[in-house]
PDB file of N, CA and C in Angstrom:
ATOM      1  N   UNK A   1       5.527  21.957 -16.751  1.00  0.00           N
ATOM      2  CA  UNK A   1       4.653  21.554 -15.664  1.00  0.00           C
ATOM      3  C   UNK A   1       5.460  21.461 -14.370  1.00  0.00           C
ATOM      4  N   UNK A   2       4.779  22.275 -13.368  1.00  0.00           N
ATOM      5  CA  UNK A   2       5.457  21.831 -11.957  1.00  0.00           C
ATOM      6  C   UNK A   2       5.126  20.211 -11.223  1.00  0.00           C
ATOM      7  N   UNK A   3       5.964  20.200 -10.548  1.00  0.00           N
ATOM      8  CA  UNK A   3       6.049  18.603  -9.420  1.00  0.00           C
ATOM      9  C   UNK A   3       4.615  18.340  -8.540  1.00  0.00           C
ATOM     10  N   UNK A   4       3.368  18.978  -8.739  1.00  0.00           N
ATOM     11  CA  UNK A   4       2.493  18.510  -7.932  1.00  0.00           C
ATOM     12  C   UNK A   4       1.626  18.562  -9.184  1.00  0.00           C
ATOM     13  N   UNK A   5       1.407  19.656 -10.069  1.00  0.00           N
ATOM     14  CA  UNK A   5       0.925  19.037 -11.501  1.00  0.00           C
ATOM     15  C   UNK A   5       1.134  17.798 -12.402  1.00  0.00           C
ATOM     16  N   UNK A   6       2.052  17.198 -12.054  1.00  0.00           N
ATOM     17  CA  UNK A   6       2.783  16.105 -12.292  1.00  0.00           C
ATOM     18  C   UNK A   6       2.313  15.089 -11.600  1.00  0.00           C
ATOM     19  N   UNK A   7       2.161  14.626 -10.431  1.00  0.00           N
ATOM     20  CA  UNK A   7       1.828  14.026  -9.239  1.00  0.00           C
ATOM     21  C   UNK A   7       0.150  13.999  -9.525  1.00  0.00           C
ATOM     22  N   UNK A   8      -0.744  15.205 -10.099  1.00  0.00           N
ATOM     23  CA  UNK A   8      -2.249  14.513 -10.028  1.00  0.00           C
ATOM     24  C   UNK A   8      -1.942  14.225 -11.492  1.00  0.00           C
ATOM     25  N   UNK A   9      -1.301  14.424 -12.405  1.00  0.00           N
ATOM     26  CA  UNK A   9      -1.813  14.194 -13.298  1.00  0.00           C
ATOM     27  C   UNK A   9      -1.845  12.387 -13.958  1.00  0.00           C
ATOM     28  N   UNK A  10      -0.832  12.157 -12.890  1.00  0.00           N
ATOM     29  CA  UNK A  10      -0.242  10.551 -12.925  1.00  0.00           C
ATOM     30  C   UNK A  10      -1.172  10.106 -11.670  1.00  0.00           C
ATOM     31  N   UNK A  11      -1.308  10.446 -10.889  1.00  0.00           N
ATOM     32  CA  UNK A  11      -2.376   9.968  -9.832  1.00  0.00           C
ATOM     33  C   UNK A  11      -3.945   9.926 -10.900  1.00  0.00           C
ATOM     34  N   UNK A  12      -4.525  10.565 -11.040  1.00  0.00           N
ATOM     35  CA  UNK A  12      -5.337  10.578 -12.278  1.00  0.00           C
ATOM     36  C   UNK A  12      -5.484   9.925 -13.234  1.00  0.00           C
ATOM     37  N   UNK A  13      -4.181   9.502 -13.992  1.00  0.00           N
ATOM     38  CA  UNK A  13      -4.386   8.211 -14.914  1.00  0.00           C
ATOM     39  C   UNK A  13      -4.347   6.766 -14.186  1.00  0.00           C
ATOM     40  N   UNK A  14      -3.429   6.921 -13.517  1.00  0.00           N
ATOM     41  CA  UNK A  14      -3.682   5.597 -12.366  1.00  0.00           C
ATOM     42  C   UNK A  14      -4.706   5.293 -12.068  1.00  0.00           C
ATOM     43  N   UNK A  15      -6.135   5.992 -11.672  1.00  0.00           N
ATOM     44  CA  UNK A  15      -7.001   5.919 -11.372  1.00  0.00           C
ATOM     45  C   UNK A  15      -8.248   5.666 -12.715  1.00  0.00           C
ATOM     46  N   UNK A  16      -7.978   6.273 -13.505  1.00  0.00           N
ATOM     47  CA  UNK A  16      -8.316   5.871 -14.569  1.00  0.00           C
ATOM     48  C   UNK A  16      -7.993   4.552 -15.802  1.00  0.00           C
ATOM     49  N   UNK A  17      -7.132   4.352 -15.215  1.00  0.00           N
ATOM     50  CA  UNK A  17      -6.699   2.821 -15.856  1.00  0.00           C
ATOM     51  C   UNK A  17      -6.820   1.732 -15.121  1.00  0.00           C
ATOM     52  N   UNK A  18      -6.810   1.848 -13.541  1.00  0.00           N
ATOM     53  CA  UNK A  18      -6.936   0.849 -12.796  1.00  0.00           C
ATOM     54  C   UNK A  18      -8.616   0.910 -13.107  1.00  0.00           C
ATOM     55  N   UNK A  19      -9.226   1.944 -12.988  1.00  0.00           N
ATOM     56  CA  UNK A  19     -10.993   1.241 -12.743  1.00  0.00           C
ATOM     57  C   UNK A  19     -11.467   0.853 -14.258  1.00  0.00           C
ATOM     58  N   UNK A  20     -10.477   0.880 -15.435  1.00  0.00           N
ATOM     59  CA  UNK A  20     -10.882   0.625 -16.594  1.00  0.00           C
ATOM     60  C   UNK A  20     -10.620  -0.795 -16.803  1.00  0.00           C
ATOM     61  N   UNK A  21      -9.302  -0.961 -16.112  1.00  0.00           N
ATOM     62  CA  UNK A  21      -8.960  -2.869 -16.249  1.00  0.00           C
ATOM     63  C   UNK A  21      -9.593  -3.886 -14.946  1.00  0.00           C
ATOM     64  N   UNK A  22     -10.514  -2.663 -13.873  1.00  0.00           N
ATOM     65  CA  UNK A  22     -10.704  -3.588 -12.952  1.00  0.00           C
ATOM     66  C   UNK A  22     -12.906  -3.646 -12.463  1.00  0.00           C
ATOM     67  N   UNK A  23     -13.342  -2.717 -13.815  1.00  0.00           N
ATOM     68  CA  UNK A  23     -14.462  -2.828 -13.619  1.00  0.00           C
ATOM     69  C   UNK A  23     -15.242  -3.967 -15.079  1.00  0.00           C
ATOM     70  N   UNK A  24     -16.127  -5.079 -14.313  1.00  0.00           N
ATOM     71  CA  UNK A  24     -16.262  -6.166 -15.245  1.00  0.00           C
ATOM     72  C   UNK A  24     -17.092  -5.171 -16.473  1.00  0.00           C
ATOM     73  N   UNK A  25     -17.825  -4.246 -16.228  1.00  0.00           N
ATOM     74  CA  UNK A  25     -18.434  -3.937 -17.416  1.00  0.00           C
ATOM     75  C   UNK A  25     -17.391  -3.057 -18.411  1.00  0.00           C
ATOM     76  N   UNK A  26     -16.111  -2.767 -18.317  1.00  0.00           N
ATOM     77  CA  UNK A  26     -15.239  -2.213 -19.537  1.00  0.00           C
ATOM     78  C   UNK A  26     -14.920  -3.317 -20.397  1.00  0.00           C
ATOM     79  N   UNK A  27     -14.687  -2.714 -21.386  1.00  0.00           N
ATOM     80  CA  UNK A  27     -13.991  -3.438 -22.602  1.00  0.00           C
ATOM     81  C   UNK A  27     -12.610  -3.945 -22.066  1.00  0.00           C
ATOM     82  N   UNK A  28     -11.921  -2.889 -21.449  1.00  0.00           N
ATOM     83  CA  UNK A  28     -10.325  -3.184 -21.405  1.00  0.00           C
ATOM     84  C   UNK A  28     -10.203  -4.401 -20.170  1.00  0.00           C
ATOM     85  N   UNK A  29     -11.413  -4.999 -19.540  1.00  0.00           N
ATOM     86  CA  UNK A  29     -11.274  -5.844 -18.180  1.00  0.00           C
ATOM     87  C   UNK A  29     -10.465  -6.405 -17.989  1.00  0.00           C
ATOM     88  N   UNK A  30      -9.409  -6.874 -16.903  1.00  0.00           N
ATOM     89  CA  UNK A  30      -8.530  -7.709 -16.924  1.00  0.00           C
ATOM     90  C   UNK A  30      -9.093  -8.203 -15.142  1.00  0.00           C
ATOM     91  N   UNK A  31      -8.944  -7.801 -14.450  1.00  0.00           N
ATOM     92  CA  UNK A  31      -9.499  -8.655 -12.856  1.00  0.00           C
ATOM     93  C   UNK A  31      -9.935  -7.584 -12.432  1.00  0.00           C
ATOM     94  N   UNK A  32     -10.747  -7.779 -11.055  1.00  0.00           N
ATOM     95  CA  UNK A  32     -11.151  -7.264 -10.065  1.00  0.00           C
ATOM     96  C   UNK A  32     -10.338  -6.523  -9.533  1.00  0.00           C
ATOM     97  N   UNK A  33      -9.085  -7.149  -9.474  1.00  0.00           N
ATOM     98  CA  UNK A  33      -7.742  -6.827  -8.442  1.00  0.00           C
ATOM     99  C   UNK A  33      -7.624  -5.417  -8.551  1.00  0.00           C
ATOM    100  N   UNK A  34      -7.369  -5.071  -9.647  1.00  0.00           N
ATOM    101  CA  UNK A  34      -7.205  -3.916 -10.169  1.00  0.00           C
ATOM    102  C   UNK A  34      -7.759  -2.815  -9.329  1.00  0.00           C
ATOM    103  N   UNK A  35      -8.631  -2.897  -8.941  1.00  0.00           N
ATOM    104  CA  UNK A  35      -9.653  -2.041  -8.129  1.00  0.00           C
ATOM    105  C   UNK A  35      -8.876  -1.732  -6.558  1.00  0.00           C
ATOM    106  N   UNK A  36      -7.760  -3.025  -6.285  1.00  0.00           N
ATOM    107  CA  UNK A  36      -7.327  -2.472  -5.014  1.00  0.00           C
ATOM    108  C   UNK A  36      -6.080  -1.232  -5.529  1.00  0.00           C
ATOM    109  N   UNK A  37      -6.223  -1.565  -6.372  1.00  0.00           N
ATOM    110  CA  UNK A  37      -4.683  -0.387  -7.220  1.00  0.00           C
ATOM    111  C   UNK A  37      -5.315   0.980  -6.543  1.00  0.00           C
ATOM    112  N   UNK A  38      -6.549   1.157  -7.123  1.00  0.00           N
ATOM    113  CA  UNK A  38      -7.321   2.520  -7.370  1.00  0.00           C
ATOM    114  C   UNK A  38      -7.039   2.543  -5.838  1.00  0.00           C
ATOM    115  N   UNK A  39      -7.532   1.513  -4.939  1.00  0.00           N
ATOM    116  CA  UNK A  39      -7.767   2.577  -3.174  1.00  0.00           C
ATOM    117  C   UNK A  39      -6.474   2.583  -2.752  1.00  0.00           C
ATOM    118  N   UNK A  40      -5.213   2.041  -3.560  1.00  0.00           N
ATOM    119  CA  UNK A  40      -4.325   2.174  -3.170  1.00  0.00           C
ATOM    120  C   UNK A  40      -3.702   3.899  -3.651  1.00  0.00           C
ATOM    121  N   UNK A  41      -3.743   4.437  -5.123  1.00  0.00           N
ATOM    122  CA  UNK A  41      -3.594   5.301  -5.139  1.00  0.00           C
ATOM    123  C   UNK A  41      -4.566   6.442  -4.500  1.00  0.00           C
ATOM    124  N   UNK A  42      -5.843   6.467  -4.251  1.00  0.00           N
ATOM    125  CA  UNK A  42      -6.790   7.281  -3.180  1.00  0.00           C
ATOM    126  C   UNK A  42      -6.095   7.470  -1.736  1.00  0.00           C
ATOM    127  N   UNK A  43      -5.693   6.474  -1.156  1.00  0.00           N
ATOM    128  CA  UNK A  43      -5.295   6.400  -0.075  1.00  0.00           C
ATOM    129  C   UNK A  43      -3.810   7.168   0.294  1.00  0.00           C
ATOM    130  N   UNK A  44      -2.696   7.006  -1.131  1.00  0.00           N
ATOM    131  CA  UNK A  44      -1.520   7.737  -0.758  1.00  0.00           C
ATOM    132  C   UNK A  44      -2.239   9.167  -1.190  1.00  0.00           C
ATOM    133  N   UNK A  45      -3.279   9.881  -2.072  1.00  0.00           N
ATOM    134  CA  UNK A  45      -4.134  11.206  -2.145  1.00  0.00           C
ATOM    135  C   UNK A  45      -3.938  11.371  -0.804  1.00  0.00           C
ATOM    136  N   UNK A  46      -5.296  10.895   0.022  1.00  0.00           N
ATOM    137  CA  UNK A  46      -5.260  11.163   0.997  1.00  0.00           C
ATOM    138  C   UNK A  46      -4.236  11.493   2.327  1.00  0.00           C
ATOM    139  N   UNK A  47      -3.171  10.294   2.385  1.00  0.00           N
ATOM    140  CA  UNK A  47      -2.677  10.623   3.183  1.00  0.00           C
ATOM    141  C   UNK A  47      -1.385  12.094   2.777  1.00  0.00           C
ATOM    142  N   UNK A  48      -1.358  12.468   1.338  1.00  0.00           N
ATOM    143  CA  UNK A  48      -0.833  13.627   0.708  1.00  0.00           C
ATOM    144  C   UNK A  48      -1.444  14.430   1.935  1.00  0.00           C
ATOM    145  N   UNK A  49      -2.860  15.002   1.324  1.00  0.00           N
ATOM    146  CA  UNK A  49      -3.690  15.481   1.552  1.00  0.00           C
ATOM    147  C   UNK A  49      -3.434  16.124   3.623  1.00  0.00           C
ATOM    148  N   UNK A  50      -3.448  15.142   4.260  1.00  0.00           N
ATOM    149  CA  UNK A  50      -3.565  15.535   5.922  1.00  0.00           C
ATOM    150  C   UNK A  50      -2.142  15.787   6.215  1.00  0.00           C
ATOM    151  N   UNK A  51      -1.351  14.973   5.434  1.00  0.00           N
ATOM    152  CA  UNK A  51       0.240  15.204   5.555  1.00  0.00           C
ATOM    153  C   UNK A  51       1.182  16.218   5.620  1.00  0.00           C
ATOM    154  N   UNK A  52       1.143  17.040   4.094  1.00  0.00           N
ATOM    155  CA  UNK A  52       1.055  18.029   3.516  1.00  0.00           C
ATOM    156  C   UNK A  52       2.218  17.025   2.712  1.00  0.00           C
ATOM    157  N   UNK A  53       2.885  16.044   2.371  1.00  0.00           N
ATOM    158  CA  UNK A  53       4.144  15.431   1.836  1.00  0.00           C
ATOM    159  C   UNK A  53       3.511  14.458   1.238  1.00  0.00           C
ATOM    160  N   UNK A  54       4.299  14.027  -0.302  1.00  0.00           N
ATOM    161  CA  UNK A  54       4.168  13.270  -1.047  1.00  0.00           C
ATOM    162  C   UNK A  54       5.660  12.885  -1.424  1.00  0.00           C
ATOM    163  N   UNK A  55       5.907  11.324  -1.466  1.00  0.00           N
ATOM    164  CA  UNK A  55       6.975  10.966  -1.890  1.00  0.00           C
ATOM    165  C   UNK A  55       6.909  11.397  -3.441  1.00  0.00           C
ATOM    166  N   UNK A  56       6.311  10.865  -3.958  1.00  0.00           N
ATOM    167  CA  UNK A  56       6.492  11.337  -5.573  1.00  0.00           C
ATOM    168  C   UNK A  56       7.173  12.482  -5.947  1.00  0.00           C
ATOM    169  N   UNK A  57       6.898  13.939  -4.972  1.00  0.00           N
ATOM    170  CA  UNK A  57       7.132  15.388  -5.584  1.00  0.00           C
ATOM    171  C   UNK A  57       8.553  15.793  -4.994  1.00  0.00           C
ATOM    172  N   UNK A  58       8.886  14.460  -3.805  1.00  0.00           N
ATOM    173  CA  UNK A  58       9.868  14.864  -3.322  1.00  0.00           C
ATOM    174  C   UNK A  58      11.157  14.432  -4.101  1.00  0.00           C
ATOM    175  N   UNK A  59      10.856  12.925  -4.722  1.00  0.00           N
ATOM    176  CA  UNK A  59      11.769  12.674  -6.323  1.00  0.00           C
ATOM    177  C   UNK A  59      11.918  13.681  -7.478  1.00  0.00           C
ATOM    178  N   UNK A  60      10.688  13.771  -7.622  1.00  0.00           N
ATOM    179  CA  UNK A  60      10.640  14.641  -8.844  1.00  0.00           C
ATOM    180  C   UNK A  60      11.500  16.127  -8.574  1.00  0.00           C
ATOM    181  N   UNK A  61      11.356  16.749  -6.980  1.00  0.00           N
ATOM    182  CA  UNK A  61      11.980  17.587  -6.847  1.00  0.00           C
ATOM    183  C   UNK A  61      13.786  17.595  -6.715  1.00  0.00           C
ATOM    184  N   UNK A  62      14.065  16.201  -6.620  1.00  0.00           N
ATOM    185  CA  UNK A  62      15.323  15.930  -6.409  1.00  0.00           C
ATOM    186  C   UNK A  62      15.714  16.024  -8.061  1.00  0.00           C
ATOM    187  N   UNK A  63      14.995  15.279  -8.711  1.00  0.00           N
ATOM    188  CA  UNK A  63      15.241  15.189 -10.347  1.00  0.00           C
ATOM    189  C   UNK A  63      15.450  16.882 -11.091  1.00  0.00           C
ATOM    190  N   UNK A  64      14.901  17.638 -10.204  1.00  0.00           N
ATOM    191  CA  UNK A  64      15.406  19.548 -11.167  1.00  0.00           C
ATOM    192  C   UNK A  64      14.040  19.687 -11.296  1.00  0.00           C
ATOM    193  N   UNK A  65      12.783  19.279 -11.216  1.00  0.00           N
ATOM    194  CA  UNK A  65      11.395  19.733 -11.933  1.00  0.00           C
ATOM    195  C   UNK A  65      11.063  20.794 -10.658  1.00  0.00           C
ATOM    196  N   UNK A  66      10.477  21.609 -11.173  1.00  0.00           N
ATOM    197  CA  UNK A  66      10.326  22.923 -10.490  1.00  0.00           C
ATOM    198  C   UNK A  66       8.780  22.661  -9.675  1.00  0.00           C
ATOM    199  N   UNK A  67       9.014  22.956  -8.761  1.00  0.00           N
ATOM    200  CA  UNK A  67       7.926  22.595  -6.950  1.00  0.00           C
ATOM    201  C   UNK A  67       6.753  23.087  -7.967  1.00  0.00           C
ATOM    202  N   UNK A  68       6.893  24.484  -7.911  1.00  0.00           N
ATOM    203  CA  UNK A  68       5.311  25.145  -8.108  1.00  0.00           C
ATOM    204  C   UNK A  68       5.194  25.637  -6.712  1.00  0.00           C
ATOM    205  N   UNK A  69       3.592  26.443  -6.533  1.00  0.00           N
ATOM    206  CA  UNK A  69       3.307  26.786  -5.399  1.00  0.00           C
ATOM    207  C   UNK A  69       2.292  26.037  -4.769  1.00  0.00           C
TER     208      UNK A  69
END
């Protein structure tokens, strides 16, 4: 897997685990809070997104994992 396949695919579970521990009707509930996780990871999306830069891919690219296009 390349460094931005990597980056949604962990952005993606983030988002999926935060609205699973932070919405009252799941099983897995733990607080509300949780829910600021989610606009917290939306928000570094976004600012990816207008940026064109993500810290994440720029580690991962330091670590040897191959960019992608």
């Amino acid at each position: 897997m390349t460094s931005w396949q990597i980056t949604r695919l962990v952005a993606g579970t983030f988002i999926l685990l935060s609205l699973a521990l932070g919405v009252p009707g799941s099983p897995l509930f733990v607080s509300g809070w949780w829910l600021a996780f989610t606009a917290f990871v939306g928000a570094n999306l976004l600012q990816s997104a207008l940026t064109k830069w993500c810290l994440m891919e720029t580690i991962m690219r330091k670590l040897g994992i191959q960019s992608g296009c």
